[in-house]
Protein backbone atom coordinates (compact mmCIF):
# COMPACT_ATOMS: atom_id res chain seq x y z
CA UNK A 1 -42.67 4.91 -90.63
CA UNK A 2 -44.72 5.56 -93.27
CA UNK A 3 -44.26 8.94 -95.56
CA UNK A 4 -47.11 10.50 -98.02
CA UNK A 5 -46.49 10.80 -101.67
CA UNK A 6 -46.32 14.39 -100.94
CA UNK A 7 -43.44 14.04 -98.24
CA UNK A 8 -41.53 11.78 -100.47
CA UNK A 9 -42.20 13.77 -103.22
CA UNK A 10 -40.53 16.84 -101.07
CA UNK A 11 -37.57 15.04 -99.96
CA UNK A 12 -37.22 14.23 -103.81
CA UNK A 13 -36.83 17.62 -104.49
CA UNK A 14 -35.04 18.74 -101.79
CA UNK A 15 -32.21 16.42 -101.95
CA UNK A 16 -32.34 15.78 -105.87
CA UNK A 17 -32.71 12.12 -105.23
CA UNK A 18 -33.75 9.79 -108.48
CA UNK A 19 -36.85 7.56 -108.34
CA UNK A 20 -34.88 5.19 -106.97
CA UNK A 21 -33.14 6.65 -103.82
CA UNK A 22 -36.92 7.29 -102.99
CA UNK A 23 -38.02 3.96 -103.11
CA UNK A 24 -34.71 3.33 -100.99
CA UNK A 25 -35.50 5.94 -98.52
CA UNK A 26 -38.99 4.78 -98.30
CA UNK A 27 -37.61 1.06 -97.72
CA UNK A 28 -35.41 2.15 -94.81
CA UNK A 29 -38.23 4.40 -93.11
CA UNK A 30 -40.07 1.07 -92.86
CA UNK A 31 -37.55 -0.42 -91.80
CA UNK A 32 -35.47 -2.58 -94.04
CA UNK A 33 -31.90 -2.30 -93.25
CA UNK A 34 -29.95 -4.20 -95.58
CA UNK A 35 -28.82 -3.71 -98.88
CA UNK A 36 -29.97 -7.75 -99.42
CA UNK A 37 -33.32 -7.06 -98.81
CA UNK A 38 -33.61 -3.85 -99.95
CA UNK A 39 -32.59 -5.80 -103.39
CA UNK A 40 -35.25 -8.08 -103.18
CA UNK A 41 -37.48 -5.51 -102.47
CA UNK A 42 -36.52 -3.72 -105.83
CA UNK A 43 -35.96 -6.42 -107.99
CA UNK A 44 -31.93 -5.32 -108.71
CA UNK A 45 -28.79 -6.95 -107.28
CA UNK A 46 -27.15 -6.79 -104.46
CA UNK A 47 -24.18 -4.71 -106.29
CA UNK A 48 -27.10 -2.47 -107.88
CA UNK A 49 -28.66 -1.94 -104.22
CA UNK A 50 -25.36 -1.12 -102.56
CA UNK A 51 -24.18 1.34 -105.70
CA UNK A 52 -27.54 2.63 -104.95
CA UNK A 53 -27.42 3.53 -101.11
CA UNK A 54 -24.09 4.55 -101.48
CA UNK A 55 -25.42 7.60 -104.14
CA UNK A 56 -27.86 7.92 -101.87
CA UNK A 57 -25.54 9.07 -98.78
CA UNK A 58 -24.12 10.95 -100.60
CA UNK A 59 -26.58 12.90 -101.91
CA UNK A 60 -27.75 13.44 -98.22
CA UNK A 61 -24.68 13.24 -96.67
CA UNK A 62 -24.99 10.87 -94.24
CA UNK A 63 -22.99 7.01 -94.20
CA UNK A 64 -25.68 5.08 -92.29
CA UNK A 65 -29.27 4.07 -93.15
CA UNK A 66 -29.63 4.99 -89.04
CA UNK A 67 -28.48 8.55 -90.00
CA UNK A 68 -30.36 8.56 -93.28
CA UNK A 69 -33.82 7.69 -91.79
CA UNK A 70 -33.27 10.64 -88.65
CA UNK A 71 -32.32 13.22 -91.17
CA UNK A 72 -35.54 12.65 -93.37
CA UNK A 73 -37.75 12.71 -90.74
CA UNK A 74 -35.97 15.57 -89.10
CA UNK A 75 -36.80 17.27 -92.99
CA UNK A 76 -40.20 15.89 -92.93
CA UNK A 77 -40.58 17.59 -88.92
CA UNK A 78 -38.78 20.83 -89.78
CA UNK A 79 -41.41 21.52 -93.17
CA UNK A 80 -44.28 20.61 -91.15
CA UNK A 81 -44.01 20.61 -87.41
CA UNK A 82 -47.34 18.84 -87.50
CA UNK A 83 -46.98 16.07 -89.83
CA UNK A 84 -46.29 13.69 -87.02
């Protein structure tokens, strides 16, 4: 699933995530799943991705990139019944 700017700039705001829990939450709506690609895909370490994701829960509260992705798009759905 692809998000606008504007979604992603919504869910920014409305879970205080960084720049990079965005990029992260954008990764997993398109479906990358693991922390070694979603390293690749930003350029850090595997450490640096997992330290990442793991903010990232919490900051949403949710353990599970499953759980992560329904509870954005459940956001995304619940701001604007017709974004989908």
């Amino acid at each position: 699933m692809q998000l606008t700017q504007i979604q992603l700039d919504a869910i920014k705001k409305q879970y205080r995530l960084s720049p990079r829990e965005i990029q992260i939450v954008d990764l997993i709506l398109k479906g990358i799943e693991s922390n070694e690609e979603i390293s690749k895909n930003l350029g850090v370490t595997v450490l640096s991705a997992k330290r990442y994701v793991h903010d990232l829960y919490a900051k949403i509260g949710i353990s599970s990139k499953l759980g992560v992705a329904l509870k954005i798009i459940n956001s995304i759905h619940k701001s604007n019944p017709m974004s989908f």
